[in-house]
PDB file of N, CA and C in Angstrom:
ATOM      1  N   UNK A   1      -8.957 -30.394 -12.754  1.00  0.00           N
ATOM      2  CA  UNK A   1      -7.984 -29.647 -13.527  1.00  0.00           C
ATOM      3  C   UNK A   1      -6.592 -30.188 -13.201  1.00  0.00           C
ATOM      4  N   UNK A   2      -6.032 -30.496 -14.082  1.00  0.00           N
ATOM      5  CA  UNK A   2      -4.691 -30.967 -13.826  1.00  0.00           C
ATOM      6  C   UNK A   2      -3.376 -30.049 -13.450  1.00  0.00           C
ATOM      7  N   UNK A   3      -2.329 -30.207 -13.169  1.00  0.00           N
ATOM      8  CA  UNK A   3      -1.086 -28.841 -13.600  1.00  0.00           C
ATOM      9  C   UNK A   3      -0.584 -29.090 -14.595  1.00  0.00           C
ATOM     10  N   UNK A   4      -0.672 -29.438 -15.573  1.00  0.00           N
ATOM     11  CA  UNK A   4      -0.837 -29.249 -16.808  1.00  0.00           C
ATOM     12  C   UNK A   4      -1.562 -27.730 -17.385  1.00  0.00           C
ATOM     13  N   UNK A   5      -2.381 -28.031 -17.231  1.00  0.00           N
ATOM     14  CA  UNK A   5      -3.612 -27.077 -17.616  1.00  0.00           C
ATOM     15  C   UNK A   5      -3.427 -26.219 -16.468  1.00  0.00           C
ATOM     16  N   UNK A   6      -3.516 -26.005 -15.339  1.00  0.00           N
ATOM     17  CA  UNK A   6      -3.026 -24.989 -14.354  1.00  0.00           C
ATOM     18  C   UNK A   6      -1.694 -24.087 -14.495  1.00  0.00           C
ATOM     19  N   UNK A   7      -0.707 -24.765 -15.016  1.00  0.00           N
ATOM     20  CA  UNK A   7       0.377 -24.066 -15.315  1.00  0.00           C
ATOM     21  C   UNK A   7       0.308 -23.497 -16.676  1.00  0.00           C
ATOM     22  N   UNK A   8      -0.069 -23.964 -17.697  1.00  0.00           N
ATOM     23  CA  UNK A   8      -0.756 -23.471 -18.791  1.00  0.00           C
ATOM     24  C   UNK A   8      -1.330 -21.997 -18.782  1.00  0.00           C
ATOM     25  N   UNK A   9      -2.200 -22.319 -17.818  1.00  0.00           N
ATOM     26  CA  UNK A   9      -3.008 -21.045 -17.493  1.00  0.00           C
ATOM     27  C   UNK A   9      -2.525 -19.747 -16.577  1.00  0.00           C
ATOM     28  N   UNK A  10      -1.459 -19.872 -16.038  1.00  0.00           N
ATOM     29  CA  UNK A  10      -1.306 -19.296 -15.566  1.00  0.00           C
ATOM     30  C   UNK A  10       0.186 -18.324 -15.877  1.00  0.00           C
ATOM     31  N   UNK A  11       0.670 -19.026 -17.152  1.00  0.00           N
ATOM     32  CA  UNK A  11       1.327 -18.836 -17.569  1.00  0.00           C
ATOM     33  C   UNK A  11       0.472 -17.418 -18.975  1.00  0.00           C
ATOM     34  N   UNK A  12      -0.095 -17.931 -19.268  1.00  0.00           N
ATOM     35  CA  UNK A  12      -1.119 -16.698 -19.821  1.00  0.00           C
ATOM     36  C   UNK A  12      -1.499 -15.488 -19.214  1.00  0.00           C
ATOM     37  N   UNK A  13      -1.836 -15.882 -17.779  1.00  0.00           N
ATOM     38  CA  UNK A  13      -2.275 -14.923 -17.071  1.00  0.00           C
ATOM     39  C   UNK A  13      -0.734 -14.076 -16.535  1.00  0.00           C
ATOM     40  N   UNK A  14       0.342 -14.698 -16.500  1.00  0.00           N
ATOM     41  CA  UNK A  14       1.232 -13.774 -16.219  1.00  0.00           C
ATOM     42  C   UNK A  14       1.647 -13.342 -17.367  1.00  0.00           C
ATOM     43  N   UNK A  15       1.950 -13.685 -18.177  1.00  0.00           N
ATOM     44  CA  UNK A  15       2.136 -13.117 -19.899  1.00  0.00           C
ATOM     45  C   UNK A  15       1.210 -11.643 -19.608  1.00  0.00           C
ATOM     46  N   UNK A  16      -0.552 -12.009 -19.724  1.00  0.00           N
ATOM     47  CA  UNK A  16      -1.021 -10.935 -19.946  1.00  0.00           C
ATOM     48  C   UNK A  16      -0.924  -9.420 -18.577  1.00  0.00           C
ATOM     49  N   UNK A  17      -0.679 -10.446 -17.490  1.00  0.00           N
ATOM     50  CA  UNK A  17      -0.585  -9.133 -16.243  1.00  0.00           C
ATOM     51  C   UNK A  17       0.915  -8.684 -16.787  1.00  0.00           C
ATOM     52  N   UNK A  18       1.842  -9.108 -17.193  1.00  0.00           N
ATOM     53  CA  UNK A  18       3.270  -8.187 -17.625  1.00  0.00           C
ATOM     54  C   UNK A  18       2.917  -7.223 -18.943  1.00  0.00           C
ATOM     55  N   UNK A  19       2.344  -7.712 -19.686  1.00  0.00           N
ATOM     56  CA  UNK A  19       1.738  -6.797 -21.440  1.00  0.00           C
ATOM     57  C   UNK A  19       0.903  -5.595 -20.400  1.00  0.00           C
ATOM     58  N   UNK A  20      -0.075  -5.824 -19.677  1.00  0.00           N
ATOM     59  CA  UNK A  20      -1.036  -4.743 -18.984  1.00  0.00           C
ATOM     60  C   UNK A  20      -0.026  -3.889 -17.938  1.00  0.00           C
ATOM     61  N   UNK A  21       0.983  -4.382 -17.343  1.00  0.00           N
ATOM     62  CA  UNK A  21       1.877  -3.786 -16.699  1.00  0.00           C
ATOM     63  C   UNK A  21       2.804  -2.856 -17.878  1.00  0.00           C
ATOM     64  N   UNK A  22       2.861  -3.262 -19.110  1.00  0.00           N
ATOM     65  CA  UNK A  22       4.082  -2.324 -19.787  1.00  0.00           C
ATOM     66  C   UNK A  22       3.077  -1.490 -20.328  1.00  0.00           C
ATOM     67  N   UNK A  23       1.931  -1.602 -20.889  1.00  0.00           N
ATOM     68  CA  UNK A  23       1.078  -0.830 -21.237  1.00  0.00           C
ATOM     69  C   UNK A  23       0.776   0.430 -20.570  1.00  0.00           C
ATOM     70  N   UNK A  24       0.516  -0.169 -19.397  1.00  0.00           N
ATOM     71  CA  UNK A  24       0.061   1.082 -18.040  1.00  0.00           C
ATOM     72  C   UNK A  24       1.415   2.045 -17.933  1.00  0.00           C
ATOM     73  N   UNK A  25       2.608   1.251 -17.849  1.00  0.00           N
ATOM     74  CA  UNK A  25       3.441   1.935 -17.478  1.00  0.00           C
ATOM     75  C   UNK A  25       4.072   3.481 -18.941  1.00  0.00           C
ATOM     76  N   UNK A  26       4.191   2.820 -20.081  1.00  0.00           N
ATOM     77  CA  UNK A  26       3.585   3.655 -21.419  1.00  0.00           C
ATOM     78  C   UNK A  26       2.781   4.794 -21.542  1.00  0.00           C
ATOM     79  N   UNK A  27       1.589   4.669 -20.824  1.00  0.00           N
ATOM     80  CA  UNK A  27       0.241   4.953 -20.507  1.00  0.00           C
ATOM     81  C   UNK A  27       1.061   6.808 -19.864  1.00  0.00           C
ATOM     82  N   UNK A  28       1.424   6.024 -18.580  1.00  0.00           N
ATOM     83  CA  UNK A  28       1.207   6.313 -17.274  1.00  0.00           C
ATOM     84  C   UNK A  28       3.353   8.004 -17.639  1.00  0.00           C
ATOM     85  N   UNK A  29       3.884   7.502 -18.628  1.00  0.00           N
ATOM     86  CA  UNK A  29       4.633   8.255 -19.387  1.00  0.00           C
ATOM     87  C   UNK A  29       4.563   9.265 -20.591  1.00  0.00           C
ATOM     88  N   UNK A  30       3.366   8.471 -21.475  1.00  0.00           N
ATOM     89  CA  UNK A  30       2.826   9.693 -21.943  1.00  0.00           C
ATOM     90  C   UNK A  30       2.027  10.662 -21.259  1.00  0.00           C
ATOM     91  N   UNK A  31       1.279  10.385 -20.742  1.00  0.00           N
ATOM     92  CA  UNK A  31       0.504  11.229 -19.751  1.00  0.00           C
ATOM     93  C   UNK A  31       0.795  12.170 -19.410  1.00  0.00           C
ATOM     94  N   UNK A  32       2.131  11.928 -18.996  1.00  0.00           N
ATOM     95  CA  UNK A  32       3.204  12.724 -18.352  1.00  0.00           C
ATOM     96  C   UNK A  32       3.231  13.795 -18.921  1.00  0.00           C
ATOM     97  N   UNK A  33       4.148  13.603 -20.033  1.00  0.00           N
ATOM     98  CA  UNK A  33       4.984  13.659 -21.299  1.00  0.00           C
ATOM     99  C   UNK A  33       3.072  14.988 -21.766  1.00  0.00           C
ATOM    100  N   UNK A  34       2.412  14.992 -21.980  1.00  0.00           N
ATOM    101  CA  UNK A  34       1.174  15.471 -22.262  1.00  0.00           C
ATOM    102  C   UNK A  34       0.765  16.284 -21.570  1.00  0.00           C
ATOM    103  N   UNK A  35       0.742  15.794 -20.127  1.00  0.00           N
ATOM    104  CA  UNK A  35       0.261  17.042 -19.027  1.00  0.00           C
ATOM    105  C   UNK A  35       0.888  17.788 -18.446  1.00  0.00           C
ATOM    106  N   UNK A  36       1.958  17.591 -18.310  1.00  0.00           N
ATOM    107  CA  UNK A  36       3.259  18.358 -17.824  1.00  0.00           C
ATOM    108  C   UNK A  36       3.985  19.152 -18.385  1.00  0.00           C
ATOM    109  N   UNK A  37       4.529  18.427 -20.073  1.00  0.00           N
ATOM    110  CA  UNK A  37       4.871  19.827 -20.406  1.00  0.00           C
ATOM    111  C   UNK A  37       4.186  21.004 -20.740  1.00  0.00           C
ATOM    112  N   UNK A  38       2.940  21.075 -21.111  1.00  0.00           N
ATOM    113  CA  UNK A  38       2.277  22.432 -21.354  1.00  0.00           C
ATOM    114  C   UNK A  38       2.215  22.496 -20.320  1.00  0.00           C
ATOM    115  N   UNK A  39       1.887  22.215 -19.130  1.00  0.00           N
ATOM    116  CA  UNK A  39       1.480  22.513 -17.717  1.00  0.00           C
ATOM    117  C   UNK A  39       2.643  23.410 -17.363  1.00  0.00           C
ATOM    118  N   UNK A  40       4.346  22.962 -17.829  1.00  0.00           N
ATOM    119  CA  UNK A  40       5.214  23.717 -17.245  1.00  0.00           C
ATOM    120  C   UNK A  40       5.280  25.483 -18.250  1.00  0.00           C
ATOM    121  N   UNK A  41       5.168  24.935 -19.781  1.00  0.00           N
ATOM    122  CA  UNK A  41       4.766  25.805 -20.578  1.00  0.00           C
ATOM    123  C   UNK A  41       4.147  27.085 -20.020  1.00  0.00           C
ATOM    124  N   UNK A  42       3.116  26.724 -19.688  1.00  0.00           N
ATOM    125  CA  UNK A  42       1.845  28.076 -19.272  1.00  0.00           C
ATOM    126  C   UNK A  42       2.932  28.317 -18.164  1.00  0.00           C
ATOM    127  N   UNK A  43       3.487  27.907 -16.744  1.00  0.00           N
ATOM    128  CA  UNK A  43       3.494  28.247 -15.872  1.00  0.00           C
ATOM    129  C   UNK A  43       4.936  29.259 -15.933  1.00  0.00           C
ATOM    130  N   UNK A  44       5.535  28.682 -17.013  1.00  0.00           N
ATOM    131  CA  UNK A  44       6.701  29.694 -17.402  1.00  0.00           C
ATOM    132  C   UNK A  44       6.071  31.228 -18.325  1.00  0.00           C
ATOM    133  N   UNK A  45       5.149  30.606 -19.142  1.00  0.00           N
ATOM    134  CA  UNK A  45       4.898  32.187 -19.762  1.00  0.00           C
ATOM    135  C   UNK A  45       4.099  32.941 -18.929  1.00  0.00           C
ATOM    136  N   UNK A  46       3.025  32.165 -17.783  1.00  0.00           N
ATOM    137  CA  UNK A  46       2.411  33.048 -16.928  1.00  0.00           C
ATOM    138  C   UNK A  46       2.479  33.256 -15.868  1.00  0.00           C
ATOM    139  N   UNK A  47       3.198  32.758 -15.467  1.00  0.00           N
ATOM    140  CA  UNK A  47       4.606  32.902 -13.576  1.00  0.00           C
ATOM    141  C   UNK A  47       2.689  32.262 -12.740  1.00  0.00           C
ATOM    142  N   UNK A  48       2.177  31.723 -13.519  1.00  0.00           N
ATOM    143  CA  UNK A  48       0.994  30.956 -12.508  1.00  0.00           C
ATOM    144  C   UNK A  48       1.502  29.574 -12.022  1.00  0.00           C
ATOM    145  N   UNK A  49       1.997  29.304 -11.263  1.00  0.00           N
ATOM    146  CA  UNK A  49       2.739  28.141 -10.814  1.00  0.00           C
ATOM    147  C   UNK A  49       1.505  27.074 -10.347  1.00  0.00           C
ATOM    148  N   UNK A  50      -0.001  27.152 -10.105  1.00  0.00           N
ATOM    149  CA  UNK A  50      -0.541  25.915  -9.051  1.00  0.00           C
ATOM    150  C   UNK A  50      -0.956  25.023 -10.589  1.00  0.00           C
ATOM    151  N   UNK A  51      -0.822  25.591 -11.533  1.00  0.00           N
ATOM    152  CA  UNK A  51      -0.973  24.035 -12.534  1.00  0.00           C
ATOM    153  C   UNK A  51      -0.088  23.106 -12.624  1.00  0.00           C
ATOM    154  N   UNK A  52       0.927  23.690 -12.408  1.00  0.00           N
ATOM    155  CA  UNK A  52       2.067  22.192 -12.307  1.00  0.00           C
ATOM    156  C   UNK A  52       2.358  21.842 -11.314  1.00  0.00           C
ATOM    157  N   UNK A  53       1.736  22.572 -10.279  1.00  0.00           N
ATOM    158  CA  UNK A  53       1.858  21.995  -8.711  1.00  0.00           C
ATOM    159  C   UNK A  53       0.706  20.924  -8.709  1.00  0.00           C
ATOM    160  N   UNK A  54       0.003  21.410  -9.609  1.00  0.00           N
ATOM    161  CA  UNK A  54      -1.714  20.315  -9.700  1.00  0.00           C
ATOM    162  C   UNK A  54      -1.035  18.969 -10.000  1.00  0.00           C
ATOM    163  N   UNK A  55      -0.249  19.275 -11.076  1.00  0.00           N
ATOM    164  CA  UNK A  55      -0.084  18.616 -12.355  1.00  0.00           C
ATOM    165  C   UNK A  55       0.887  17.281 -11.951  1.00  0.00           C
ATOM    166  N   UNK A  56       1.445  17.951 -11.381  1.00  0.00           N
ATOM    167  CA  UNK A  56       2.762  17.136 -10.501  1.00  0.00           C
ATOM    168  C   UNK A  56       2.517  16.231  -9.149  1.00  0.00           C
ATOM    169  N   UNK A  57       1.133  16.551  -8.618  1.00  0.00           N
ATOM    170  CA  UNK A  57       0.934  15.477  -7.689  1.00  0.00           C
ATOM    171  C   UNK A  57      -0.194  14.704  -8.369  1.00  0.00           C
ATOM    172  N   UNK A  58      -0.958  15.111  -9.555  1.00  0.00           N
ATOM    173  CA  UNK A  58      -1.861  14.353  -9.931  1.00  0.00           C
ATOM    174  C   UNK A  58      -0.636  12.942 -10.509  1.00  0.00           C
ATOM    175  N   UNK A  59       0.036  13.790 -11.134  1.00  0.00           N
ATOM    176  CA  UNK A  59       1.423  12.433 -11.243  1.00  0.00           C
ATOM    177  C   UNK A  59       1.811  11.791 -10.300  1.00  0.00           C
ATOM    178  N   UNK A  60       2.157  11.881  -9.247  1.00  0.00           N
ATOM    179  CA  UNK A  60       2.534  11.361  -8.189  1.00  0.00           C
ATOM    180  C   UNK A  60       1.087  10.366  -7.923  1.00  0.00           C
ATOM    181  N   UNK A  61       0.164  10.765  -7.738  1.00  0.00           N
ATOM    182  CA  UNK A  61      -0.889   9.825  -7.628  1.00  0.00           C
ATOM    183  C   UNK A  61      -1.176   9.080  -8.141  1.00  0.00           C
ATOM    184  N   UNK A  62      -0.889   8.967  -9.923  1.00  0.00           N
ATOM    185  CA  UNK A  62      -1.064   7.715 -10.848  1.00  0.00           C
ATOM    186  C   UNK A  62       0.352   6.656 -10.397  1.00  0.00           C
ATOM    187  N   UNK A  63       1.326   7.519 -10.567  1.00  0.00           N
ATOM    188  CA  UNK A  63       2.679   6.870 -10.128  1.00  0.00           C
ATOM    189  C   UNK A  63       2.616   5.676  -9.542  1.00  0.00           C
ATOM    190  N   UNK A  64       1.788   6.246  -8.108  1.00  0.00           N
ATOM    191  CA  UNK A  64       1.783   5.448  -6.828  1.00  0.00           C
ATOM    192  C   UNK A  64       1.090   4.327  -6.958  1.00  0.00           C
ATOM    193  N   UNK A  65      -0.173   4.646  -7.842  1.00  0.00           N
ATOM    194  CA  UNK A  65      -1.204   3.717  -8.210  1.00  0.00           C
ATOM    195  C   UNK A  65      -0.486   2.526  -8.765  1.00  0.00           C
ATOM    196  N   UNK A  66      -0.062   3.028  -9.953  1.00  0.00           N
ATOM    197  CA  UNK A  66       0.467   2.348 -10.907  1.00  0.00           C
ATOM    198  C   UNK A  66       1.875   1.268  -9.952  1.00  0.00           C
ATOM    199  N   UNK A  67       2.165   1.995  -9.496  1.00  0.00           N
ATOM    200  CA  UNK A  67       3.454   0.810  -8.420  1.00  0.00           C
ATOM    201  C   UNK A  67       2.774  -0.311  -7.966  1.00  0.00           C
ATOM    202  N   UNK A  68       1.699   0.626  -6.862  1.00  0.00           N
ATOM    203  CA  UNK A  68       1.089  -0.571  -6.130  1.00  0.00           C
ATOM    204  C   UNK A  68       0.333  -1.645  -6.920  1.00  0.00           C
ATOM    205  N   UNK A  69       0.105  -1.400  -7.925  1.00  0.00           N
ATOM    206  CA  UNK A  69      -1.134  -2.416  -8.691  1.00  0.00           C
ATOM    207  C   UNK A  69       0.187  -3.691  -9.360  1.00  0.00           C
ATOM    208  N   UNK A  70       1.610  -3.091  -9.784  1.00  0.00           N
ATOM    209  CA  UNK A  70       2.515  -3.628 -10.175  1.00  0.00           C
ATOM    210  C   UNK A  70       2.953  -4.626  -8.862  1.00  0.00           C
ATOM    211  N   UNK A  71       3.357  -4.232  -8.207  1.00  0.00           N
ATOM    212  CA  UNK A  71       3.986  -4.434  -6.603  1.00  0.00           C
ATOM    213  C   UNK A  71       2.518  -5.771  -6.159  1.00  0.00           C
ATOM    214  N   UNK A  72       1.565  -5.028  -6.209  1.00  0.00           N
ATOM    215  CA  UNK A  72       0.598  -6.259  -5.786  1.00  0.00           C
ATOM    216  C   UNK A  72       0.188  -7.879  -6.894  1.00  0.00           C
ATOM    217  N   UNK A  73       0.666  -7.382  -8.457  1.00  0.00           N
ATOM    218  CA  UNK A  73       1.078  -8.509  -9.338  1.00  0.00           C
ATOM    219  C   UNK A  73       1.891  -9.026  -8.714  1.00  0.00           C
ATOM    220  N   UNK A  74       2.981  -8.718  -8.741  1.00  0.00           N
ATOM    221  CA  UNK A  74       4.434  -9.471  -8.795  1.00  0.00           C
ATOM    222  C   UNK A  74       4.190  -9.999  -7.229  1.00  0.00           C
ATOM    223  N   UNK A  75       3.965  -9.708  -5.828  1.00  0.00           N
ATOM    224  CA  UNK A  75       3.424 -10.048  -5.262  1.00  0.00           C
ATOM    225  C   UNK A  75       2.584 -11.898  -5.366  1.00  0.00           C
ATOM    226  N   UNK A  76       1.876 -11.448  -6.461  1.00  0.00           N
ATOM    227  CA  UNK A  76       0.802 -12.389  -6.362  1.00  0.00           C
ATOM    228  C   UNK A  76       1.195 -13.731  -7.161  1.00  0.00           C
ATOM    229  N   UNK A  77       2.245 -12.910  -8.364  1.00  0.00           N
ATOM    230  CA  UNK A  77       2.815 -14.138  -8.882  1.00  0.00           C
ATOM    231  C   UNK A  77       4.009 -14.778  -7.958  1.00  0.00           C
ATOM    232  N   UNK A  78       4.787 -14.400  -7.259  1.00  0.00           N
ATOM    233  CA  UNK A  78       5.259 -14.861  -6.164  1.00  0.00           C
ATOM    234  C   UNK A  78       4.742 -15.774  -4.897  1.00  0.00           C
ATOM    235  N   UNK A  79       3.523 -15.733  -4.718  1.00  0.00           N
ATOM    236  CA  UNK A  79       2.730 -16.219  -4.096  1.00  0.00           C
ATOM    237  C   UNK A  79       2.679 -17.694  -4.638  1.00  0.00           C
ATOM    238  N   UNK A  80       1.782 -17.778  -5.918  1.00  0.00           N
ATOM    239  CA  UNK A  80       1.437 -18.675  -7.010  1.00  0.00           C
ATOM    240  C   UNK A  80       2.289 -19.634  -6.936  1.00  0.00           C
ATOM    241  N   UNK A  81       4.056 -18.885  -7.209  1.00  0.00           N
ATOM    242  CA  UNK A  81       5.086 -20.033  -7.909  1.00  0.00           C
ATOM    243  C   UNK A  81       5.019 -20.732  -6.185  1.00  0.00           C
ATOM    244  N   UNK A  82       5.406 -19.969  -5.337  1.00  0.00           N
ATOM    245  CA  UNK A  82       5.725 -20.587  -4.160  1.00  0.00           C
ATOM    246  C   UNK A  82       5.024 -21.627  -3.659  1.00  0.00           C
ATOM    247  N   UNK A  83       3.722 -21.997  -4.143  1.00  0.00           N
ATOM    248  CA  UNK A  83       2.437 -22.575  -3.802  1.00  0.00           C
ATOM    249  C   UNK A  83       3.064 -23.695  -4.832  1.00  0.00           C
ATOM    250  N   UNK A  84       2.861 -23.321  -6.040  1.00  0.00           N
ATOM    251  CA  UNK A  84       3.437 -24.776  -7.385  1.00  0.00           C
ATOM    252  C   UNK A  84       4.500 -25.619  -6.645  1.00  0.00           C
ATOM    253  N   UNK A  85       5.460 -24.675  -6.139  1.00  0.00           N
ATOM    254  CA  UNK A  85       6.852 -25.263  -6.010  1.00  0.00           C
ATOM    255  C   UNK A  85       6.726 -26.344  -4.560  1.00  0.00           C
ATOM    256  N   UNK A  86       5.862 -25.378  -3.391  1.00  0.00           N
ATOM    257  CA  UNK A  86       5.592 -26.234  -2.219  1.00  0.00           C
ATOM    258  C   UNK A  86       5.059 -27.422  -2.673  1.00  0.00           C
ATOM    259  N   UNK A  87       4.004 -27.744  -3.620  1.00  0.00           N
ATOM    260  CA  UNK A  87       3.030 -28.351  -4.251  1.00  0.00           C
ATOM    261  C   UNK A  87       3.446 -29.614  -4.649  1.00  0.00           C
ATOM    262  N   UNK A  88       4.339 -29.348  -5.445  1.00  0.00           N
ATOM    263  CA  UNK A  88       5.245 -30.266  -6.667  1.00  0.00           C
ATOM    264  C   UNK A  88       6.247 -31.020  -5.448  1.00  0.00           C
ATOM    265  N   UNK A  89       6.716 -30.445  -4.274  1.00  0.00           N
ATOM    266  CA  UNK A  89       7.957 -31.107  -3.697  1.00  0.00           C
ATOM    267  C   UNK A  89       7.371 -31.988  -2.301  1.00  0.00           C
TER     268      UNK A  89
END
């Protein structure tokens, strides 16, 4: 395989990990935007407060997810270039 074709490819693959990163992150806002406000809804008309206490760390848990899976891309494409660049010089 040449770097030609290596950089090629990998140039796809970061294209598509940034599209799957804005997606998730979309995703990861409606969700929100969906579970939260009725969640706050009910908890205002029925002074029952543990659904948006649910509601609010189940968010916090995608959140986190969603960082680290981002954080471990960018990570990895950092890795990659540093490797090309050692590579090439």
């Amino acid at each position: 395989m040449n770097a030609t074709t290596s950089t090629a490819g990998s140039t796809w693959r970061d294209g598509a990990a940034k599209t799957i990163g804005r997606v998730l992150l979309t995703l990861m806002i409606a969700t929100n935007v969906i579970v939260l406000a009725p969640a706050a809804v009910f908890c205002v008309i029925t002074g029952q407060y543990t659904p948006i206490i649910v509601s609010i760390a189940f968010s916090g848990v995608c959140w986190w997810f969603l960082l680290r899976s981002l954080q471990a891309l960018a990570e990895k494409r950092r890795t990659k270039k540093a490797l090309m660049s050692a590579t090439q010089n």
